[in-house]
Protein backbone atom coordinates (compact mmCIF):
# COMPACT_ATOMS: atom_id res chain seq x y z
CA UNK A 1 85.27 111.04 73.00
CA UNK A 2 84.24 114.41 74.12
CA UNK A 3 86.72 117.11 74.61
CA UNK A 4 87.12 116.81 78.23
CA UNK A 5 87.63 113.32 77.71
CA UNK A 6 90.28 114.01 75.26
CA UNK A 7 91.76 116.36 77.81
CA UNK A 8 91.76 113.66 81.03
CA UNK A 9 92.75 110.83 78.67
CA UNK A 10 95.85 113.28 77.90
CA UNK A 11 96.78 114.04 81.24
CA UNK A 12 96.55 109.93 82.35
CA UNK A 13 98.78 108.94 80.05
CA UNK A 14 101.81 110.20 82.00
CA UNK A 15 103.13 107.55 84.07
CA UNK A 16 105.08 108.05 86.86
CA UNK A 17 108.71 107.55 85.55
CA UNK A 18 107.94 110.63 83.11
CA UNK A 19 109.86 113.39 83.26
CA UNK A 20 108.57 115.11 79.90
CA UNK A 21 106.63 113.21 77.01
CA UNK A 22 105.62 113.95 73.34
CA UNK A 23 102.48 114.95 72.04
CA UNK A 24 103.40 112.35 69.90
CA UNK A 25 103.70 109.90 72.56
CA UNK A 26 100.74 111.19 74.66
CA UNK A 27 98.71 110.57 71.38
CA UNK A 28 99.65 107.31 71.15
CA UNK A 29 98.73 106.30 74.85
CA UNK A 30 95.53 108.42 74.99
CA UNK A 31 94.57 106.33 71.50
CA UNK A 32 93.72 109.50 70.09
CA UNK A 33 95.21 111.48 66.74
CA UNK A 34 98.62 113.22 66.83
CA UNK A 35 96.92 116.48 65.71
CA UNK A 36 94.51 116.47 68.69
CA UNK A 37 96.57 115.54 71.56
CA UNK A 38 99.16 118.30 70.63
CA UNK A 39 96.45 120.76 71.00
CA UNK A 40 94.39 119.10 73.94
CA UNK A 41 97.79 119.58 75.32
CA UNK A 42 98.49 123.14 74.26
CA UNK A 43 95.05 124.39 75.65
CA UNK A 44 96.12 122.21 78.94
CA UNK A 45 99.28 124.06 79.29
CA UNK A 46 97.73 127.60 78.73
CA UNK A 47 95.95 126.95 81.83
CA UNK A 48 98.59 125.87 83.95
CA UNK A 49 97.58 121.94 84.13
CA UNK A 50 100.84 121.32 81.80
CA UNK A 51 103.82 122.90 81.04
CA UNK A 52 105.48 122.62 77.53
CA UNK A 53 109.60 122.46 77.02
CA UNK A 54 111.01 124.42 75.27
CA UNK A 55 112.16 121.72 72.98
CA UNK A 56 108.02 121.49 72.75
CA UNK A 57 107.53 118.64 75.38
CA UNK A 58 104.98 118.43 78.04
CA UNK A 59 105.27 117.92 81.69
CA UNK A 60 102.55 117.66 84.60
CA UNK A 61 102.18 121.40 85.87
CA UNK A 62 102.32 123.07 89.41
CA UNK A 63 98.24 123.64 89.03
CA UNK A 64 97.69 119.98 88.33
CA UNK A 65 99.89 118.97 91.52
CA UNK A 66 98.46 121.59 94.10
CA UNK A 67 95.25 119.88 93.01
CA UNK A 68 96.28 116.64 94.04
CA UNK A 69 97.39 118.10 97.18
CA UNK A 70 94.09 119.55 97.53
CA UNK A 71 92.30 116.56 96.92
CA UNK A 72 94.21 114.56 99.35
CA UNK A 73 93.97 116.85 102.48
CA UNK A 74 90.08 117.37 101.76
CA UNK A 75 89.95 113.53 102.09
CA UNK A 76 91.01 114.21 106.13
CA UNK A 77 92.85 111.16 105.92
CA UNK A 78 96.20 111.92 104.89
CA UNK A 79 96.30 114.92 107.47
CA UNK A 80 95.02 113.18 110.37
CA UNK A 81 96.99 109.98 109.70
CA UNK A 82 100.65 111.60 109.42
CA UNK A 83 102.04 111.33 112.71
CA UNK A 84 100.57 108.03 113.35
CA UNK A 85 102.64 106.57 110.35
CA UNK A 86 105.88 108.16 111.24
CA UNK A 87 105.36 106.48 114.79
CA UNK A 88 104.66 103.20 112.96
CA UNK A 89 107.78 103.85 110.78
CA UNK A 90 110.07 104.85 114.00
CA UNK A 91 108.35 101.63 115.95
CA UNK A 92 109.25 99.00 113.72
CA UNK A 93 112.19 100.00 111.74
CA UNK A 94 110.35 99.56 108.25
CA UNK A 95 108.80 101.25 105.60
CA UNK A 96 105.41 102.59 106.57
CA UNK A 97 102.26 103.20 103.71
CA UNK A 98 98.80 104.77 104.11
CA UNK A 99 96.91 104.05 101.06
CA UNK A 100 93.11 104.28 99.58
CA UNK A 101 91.28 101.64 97.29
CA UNK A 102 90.77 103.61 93.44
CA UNK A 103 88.46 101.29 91.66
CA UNK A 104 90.45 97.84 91.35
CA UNK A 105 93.63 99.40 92.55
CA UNK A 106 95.46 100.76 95.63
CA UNK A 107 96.80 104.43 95.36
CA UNK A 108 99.57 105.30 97.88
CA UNK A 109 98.61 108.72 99.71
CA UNK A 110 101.86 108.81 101.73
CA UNK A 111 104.82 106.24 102.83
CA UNK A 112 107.14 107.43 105.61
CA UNK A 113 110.70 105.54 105.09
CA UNK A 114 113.79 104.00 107.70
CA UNK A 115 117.28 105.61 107.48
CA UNK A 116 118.18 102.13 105.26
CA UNK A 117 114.93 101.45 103.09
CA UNK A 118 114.42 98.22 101.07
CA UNK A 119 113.93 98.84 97.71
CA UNK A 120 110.15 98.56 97.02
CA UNK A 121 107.39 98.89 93.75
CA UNK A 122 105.14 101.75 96.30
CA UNK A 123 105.73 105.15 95.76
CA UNK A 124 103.53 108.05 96.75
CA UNK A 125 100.99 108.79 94.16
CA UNK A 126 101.72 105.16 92.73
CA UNK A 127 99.45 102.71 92.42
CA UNK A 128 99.34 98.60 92.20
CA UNK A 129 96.52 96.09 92.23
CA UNK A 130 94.92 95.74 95.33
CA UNK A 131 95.02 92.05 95.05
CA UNK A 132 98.72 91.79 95.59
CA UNK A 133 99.18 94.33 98.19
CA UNK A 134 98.60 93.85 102.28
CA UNK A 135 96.85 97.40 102.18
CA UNK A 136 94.87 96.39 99.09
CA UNK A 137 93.42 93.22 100.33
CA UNK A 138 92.55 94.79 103.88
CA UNK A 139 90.62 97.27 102.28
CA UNK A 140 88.93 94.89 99.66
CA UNK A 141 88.31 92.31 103.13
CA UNK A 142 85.85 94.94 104.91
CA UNK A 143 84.68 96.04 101.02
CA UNK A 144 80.79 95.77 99.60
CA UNK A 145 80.94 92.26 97.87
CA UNK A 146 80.26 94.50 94.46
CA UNK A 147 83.58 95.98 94.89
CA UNK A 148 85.39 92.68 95.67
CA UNK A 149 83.29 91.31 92.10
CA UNK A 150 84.39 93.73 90.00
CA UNK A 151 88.09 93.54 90.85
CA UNK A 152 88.02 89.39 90.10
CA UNK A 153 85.92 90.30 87.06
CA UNK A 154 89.06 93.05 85.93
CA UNK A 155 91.46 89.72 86.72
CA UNK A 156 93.68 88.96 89.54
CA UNK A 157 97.20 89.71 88.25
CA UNK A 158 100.24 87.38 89.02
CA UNK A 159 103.09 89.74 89.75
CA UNK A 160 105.12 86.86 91.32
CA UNK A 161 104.43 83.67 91.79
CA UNK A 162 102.86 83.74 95.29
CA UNK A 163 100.26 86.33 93.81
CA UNK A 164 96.62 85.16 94.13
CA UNK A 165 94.84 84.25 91.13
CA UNK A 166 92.46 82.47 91.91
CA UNK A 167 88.84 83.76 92.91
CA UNK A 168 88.07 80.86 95.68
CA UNK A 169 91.63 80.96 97.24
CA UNK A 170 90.48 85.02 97.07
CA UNK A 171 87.62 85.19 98.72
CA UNK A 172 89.24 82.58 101.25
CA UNK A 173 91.73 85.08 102.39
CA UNK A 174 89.28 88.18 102.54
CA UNK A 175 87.52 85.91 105.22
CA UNK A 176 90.53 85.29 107.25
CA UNK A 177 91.56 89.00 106.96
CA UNK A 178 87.73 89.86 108.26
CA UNK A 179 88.70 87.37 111.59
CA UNK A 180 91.68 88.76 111.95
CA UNK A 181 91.66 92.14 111.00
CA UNK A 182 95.31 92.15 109.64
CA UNK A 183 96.72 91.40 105.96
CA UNK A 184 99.69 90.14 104.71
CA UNK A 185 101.63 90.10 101.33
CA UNK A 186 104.02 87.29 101.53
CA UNK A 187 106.19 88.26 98.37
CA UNK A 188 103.03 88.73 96.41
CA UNK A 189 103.78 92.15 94.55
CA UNK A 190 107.69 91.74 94.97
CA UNK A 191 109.80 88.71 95.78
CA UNK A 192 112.09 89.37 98.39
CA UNK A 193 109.25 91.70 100.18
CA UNK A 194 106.66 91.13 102.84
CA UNK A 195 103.88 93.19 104.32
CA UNK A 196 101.86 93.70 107.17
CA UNK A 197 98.58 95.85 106.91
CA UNK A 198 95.14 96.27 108.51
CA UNK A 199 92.19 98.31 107.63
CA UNK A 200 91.36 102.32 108.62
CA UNK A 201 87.64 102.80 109.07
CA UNK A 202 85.63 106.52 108.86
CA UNK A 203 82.68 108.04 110.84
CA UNK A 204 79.76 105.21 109.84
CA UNK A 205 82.62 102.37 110.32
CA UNK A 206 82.93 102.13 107.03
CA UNK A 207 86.61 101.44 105.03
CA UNK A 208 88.47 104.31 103.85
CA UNK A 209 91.87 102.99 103.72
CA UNK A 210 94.50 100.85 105.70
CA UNK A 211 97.76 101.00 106.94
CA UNK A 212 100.98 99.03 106.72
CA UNK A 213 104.61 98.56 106.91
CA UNK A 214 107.18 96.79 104.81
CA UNK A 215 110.93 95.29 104.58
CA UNK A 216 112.81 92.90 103.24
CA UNK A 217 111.34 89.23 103.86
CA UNK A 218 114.35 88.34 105.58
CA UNK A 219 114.34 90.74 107.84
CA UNK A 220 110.97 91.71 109.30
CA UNK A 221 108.85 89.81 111.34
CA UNK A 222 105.65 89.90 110.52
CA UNK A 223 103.86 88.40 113.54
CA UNK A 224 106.17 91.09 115.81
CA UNK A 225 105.10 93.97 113.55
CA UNK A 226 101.22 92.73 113.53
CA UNK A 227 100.13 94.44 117.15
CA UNK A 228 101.87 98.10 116.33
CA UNK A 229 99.99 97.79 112.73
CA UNK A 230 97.14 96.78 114.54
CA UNK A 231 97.46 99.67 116.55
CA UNK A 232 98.04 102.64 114.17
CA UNK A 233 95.23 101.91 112.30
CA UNK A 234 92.81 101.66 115.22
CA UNK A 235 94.24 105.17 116.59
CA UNK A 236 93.90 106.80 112.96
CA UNK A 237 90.10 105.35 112.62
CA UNK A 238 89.57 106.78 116.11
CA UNK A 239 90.71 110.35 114.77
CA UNK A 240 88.29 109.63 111.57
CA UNK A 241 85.05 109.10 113.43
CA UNK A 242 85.27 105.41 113.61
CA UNK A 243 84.15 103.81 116.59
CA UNK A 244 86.55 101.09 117.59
């Protein structure tokens, strides 16, 4: 592994629970020896990506985080969707997401919350598998076919029991969602959640994201919730370049 892979390998194995973590630790996720993590992360910290404790832990550092902020406004997306997902929040009463496909996964840009939010697995900056998530499988639907392959060749993971596992019943869905133009996660990430989602589209009307909202299964209506979903996203491609 070359240095700068030592270095990113380092700086993924934090997980977003971690407050502060041991070079020991970071070693151990990274797969790489004690001695060299502590000073991958040493020569991190000198530059401001971490910061190290002063019981000699390291945490994610204020140069690493306006990074991701930078990142995520040069992608247009977040900016421009904002106001349309506090709308969508306000509108139906639930939990709102904008979120981007990251190789097999979905990574949460933003999620705008009701006064009384469900408890849910989403989390800005988090990410799940797109197979299990409304926003995941509405991007995947409008997806090249490569990027749809190599997510069944990673493995379709079974977070509950209504989770889809199986590459026919995948595909199957991805058609429907193409008809349809909305998704749905019927307690397929979370029992005792459901989601409504559809797909956000850029300048040559291709996918760059989707939109959704989400609540507790016995509470929200999906087919009531489907239009303003609908809606939002069509209004946020609009502002992208997208011409729907």
């Amino acid at each position: 592994m070359s240095s700068v892979g030592r270095a990113i390998a380092i700086l993924l194995a934090f997980r977003w629970r971690d407050r502060e973590v041991s070079s020991a630790e970071l070693a151990r996720r990274a797969e790489i020896p004690r001695s060299t993590a502590y000073r991958v992360a040493c020569e991190l910290s000198e530059l401001g990506v971490l910061e190290q404790t002063s019981d000699g832990q390291f945490r994610l550092g204020m140069q690493l985080f306006e990074l991701g902020q930078l990142a995520l406004f040069q992608r247009g997306l977040l900016e421009s969707a904002s106001s349309y997902l506090a709308d969508l929040s306000n509108a139906t009463h639930q939990t709102a997401h904008l979120a981007v496909l990251d190789g097999c996964d979905v990574v949460y840009l933003d999620i705008i919350k009701p006064s009384t939010p469900p408890r849910l697995r989403s989390h800005v900056g988090g990410r799940l598998p797109a197979t299990v998530t409304g926003v995941g499988k509405a991007i995947l639907a409008f997806s090249p076919r490569e990027v749809v392959e190599a997510v069944i060749e990673r493995g379709l993971p079974k977070l509950t029991t209504n989770s889809i596992t199986d590459p026919d019943r995948l595909w199957a869905e991805l058609e429907k969602i193409r008809q349809t133009g909305l998704s749905f996660d019927n307690q397929e990430q979370a029992v005792g959640t459901s989601c409504c989602a559809a797909p956000i589209f850029g300048t040559h009307d291709e996918v760059v994201g989707a939109v959704s909202v989400s609540g507790h299964t016995s509470s929200i209506q999906l087919d009531l919730v489907a239009a303003a979903v609908r809606s939002t996203a069509a209004g946020i491609s609009r502002v992208q370049g997208a011409r729907v």
